[in-house]
N, C-alpha and C. Protein backbone atom coordinates (compact mmCIF):
# COMPACT_ATOMS: atom_id res chain seq x y z
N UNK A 1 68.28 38.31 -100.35
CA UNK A 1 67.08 38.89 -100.92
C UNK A 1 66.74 38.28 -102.28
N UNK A 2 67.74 37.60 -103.18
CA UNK A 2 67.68 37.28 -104.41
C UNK A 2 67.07 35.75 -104.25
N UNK A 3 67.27 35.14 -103.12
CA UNK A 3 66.73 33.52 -103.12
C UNK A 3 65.57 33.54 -103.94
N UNK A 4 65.52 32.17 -104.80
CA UNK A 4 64.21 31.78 -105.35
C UNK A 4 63.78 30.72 -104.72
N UNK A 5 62.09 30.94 -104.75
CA UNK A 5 61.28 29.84 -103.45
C UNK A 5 60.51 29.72 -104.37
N UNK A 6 59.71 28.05 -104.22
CA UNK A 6 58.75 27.90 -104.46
C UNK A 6 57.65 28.91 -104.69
N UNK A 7 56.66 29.16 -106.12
CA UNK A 7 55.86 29.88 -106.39
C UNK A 7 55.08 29.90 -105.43
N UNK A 8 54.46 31.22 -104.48
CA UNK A 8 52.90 31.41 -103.55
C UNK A 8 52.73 32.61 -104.37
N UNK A 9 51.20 32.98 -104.32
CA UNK A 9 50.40 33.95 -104.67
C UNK A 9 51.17 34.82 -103.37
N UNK A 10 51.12 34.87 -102.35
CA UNK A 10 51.20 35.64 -100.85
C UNK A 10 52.22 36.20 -100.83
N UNK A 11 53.48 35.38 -101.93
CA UNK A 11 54.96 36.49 -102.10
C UNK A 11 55.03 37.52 -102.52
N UNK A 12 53.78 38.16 -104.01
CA UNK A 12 53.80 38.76 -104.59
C UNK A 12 52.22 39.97 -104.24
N UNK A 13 53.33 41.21 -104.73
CA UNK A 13 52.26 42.00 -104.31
C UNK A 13 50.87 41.94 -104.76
N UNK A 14 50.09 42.34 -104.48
CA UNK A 14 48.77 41.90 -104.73
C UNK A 14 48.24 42.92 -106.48
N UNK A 15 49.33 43.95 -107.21
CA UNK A 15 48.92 44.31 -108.48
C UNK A 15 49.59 43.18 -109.09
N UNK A 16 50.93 42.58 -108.82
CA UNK A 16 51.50 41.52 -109.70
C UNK A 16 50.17 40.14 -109.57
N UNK A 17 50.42 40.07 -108.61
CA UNK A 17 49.53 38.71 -108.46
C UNK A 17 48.02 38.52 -109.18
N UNK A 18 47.76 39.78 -109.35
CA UNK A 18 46.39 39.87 -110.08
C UNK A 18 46.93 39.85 -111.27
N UNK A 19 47.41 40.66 -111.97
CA UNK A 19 48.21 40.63 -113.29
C UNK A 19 48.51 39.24 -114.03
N UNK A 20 49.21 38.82 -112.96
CA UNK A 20 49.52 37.09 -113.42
C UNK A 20 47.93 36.29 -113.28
N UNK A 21 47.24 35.97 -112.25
CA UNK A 21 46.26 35.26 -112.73
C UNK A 21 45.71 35.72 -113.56
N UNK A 22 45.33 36.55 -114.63
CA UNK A 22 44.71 37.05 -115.96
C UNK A 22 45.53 36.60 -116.64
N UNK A 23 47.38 36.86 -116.97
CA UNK A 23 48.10 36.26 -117.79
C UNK A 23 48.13 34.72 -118.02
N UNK A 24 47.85 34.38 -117.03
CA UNK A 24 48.04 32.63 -117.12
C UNK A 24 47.01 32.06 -117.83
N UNK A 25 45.90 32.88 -117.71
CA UNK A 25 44.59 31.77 -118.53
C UNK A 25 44.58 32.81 -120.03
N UNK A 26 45.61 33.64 -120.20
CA UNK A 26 45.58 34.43 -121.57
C UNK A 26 43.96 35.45 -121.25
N UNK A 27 44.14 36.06 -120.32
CA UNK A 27 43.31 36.87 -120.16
C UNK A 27 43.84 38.18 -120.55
N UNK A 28 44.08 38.67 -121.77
CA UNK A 28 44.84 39.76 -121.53
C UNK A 28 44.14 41.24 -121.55
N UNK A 29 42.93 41.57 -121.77
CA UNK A 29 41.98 42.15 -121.71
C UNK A 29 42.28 42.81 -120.52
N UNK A 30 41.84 41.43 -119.25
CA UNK A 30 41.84 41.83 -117.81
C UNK A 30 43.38 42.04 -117.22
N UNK A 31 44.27 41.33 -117.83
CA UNK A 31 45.23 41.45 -117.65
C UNK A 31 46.12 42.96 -117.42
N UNK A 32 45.76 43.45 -118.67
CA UNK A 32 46.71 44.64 -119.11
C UNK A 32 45.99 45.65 -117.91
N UNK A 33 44.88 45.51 -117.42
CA UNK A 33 43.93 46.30 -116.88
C UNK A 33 45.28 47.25 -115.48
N UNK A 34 45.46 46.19 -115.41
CA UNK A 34 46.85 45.98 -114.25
C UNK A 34 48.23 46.80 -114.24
N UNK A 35 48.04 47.09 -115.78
CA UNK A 35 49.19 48.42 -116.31
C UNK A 35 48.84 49.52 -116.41
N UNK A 36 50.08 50.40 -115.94
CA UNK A 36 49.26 51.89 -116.35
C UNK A 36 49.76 51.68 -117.81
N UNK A 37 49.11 53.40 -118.40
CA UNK A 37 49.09 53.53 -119.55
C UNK A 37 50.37 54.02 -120.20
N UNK A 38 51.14 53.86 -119.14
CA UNK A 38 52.72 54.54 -120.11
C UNK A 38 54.13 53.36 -119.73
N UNK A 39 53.02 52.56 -119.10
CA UNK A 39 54.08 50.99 -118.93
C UNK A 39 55.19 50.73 -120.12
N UNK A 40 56.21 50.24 -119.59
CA UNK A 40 57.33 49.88 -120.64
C UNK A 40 57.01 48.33 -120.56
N UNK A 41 57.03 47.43 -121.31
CA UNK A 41 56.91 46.24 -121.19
C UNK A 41 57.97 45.68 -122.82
N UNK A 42 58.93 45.07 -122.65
CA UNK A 42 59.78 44.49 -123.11
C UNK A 42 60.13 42.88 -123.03
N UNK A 43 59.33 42.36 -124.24
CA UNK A 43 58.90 40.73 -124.16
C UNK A 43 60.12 40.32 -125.23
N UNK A 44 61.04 39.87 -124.50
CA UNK A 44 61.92 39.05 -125.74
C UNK A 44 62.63 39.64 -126.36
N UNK A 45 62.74 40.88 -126.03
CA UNK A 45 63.75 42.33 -126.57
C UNK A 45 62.78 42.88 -127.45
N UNK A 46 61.70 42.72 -127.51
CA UNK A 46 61.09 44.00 -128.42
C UNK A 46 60.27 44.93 -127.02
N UNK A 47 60.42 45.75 -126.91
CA UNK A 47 60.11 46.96 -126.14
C UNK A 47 58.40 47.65 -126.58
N UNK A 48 57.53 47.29 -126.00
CA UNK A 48 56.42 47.32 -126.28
C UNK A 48 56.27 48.94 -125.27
N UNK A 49 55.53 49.91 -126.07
CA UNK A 49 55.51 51.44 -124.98
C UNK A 49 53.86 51.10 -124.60
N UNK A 50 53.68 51.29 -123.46
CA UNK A 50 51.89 51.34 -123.31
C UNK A 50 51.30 50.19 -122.92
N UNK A 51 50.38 50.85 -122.71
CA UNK A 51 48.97 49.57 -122.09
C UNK A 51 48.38 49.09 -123.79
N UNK A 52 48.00 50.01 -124.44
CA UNK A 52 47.62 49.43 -125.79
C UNK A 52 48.18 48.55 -126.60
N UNK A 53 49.28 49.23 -126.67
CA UNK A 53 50.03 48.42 -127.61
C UNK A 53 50.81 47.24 -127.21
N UNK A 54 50.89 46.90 -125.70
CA UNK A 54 50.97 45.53 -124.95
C UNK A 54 49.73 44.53 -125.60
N UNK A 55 48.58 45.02 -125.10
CA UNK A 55 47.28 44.13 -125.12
C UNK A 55 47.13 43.55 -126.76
N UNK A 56 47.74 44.46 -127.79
CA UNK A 56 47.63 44.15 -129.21
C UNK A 56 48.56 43.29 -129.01
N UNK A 57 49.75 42.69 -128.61
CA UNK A 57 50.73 42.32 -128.73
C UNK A 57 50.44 40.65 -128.34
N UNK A 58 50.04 41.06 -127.18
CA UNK A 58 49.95 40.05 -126.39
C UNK A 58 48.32 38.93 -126.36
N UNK A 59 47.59 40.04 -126.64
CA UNK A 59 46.07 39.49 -127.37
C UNK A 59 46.49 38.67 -128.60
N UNK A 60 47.18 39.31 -129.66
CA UNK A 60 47.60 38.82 -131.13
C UNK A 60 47.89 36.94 -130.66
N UNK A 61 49.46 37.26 -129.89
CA UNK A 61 49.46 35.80 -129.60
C UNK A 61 48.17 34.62 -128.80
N UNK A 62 47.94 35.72 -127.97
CA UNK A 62 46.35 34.55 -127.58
C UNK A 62 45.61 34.00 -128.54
N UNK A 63 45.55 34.92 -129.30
CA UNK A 63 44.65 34.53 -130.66
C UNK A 63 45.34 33.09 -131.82
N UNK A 64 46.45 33.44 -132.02
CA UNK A 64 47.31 32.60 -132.46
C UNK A 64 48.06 30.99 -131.87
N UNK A 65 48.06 31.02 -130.61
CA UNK A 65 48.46 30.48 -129.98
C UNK A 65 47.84 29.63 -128.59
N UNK A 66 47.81 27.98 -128.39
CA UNK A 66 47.14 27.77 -127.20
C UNK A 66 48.29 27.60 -125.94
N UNK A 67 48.42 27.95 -124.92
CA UNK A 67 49.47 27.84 -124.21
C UNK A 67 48.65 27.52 -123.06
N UNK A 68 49.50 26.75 -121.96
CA UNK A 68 49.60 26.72 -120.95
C UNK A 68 50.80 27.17 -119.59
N UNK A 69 51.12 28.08 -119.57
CA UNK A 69 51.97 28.90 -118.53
C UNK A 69 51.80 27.83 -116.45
N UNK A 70 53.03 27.56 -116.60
CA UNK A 70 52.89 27.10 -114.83
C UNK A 70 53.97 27.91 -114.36
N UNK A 71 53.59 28.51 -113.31
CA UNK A 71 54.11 29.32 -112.55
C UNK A 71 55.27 28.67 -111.26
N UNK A 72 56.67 28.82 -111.53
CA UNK A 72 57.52 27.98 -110.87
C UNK A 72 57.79 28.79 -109.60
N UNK A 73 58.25 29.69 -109.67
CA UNK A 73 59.35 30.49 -108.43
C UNK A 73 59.42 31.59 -108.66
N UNK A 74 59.67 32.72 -107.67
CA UNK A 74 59.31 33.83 -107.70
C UNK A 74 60.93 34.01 -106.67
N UNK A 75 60.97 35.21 -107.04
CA UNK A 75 62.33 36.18 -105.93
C UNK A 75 62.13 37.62 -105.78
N UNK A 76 62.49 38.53 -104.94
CA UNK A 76 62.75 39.99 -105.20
C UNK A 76 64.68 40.20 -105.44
N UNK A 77 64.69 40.41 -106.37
CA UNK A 77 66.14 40.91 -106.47
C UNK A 77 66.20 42.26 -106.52
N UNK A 78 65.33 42.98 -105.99
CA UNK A 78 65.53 44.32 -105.77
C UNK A 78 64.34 44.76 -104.86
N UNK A 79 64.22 45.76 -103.80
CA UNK A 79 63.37 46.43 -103.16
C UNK A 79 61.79 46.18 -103.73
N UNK A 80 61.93 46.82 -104.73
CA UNK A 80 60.65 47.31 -106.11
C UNK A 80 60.57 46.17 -106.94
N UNK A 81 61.08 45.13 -107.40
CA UNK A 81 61.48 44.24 -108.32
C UNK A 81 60.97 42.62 -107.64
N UNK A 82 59.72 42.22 -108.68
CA UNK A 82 59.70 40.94 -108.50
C UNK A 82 59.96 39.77 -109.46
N UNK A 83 60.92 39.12 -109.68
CA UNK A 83 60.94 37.70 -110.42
C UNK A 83 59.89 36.77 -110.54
N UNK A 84 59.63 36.05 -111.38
CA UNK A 84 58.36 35.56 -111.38
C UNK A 84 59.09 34.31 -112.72
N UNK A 85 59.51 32.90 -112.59
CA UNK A 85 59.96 32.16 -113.41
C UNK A 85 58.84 31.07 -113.96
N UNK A 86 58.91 30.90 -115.10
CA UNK A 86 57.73 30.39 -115.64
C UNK A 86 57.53 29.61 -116.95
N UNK A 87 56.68 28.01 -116.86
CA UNK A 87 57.33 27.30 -117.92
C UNK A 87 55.76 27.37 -118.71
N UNK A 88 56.22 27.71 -120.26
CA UNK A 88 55.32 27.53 -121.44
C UNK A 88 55.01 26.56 -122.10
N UNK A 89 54.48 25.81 -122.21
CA UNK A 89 53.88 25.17 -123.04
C UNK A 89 52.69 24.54 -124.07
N UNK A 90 52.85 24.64 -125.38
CA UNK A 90 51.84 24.74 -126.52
C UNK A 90 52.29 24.50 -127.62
N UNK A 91 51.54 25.30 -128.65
CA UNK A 91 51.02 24.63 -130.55
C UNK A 91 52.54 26.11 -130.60
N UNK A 92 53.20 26.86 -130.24
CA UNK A 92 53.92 27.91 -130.73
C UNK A 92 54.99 27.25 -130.89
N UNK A 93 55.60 28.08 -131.52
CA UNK A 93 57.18 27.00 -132.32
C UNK A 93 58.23 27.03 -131.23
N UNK A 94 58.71 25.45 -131.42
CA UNK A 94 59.11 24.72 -130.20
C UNK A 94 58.67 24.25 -129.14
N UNK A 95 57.63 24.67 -128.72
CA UNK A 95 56.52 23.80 -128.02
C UNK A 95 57.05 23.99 -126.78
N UNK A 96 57.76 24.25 -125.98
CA UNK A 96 58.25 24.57 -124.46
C UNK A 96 58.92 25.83 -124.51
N UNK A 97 59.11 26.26 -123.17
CA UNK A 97 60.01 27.50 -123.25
C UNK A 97 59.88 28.05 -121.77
N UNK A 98 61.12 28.35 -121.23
CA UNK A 98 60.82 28.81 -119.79
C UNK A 98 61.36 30.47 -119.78
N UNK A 99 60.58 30.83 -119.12
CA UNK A 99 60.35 32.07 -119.00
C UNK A 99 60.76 33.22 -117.62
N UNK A 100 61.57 34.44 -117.86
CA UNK A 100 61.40 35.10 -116.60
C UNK A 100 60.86 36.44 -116.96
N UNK A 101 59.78 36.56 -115.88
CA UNK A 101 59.02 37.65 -116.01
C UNK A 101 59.82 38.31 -114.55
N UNK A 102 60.18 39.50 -115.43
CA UNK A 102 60.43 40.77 -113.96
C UNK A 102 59.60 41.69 -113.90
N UNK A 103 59.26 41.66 -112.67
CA UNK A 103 58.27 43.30 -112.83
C UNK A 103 59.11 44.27 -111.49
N UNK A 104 59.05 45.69 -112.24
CA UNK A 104 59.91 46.48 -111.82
C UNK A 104 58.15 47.33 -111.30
N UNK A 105 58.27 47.60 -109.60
CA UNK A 105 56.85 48.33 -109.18
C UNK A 105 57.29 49.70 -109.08
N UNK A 106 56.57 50.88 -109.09
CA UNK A 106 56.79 52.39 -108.84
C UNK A 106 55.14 52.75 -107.92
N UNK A 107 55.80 53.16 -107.17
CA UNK A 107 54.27 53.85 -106.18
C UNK A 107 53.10 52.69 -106.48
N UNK A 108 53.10 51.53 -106.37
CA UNK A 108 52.83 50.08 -105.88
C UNK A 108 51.67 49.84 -107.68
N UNK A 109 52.72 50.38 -108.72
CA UNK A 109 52.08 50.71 -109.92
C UNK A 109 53.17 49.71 -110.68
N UNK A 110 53.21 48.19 -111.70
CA UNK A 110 53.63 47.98 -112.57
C UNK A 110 54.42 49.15 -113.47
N UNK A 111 55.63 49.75 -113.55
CA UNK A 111 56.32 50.55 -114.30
C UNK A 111 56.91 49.51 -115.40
N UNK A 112 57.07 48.59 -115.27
CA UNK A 112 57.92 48.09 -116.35
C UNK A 112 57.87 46.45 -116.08
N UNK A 113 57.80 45.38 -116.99
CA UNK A 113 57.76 44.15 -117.03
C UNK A 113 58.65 44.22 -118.13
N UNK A 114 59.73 42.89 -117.96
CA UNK A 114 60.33 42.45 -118.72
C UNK A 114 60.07 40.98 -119.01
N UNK A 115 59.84 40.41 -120.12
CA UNK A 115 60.20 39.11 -120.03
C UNK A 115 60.85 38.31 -121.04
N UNK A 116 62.00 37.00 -120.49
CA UNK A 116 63.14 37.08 -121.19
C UNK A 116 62.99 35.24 -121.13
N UNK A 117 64.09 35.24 -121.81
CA UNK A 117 64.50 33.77 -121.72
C UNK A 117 64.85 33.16 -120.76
């Protein structure tokens, strides 16, 4: 169940998959749209509570920052749980950086995104 495959849109449920095409072009407006409002989202070990205070978070860096995100491989390592691996690159310090986004689903609702090194 844990194998990682080549990135498809068709692996992932259709709230992640929307979620991510808004994240990738730094849409985060439309993006966050995709969270409920009591989402846990934890980027890098800071623990962000909410839909608001994600979009400030994550808007801030859009604003600051030009990136380009490519979307590598995806897995479920759990029932509810999708992996989503992903390489950064831009003007932010160090200029690359690969990325794993987990999203943990509840009643086919984003409960929690993590994303880590």
């Amino acid at each position: 169940m844990n194998d990682k495959i080549a990135f498809a849109w068709d692996d992932l449920p259709e709230v992640v998959a929307n979620y991510l095409r808004a994240h990738v072009v730094q849409d985060f407006a439309t993006a966050t749209r995709y969270l409920p409002e009591d989402v846990t989202v934890i980027d890098n070990g800071e623990v962000l509570e909410g839909r608001d205070e994600t979009f400030k978070v994550f808007d801030k860096s859009a604003n600051d920052y030009e990136v380009e995100t490519t979307l590598i491989s995806t897995s479920r390592p759990a029932d509810d749980v999708w992996e989503v691996d992903t390489h950064l690159s831009g003007n932010f310090p160090g200029g690359e950086v690969d990325l794993r986004m987990l999203f943990t689903l509840a009643s086919g609702v984003i409960q929690k995104l993590e994303i880590t090194i």
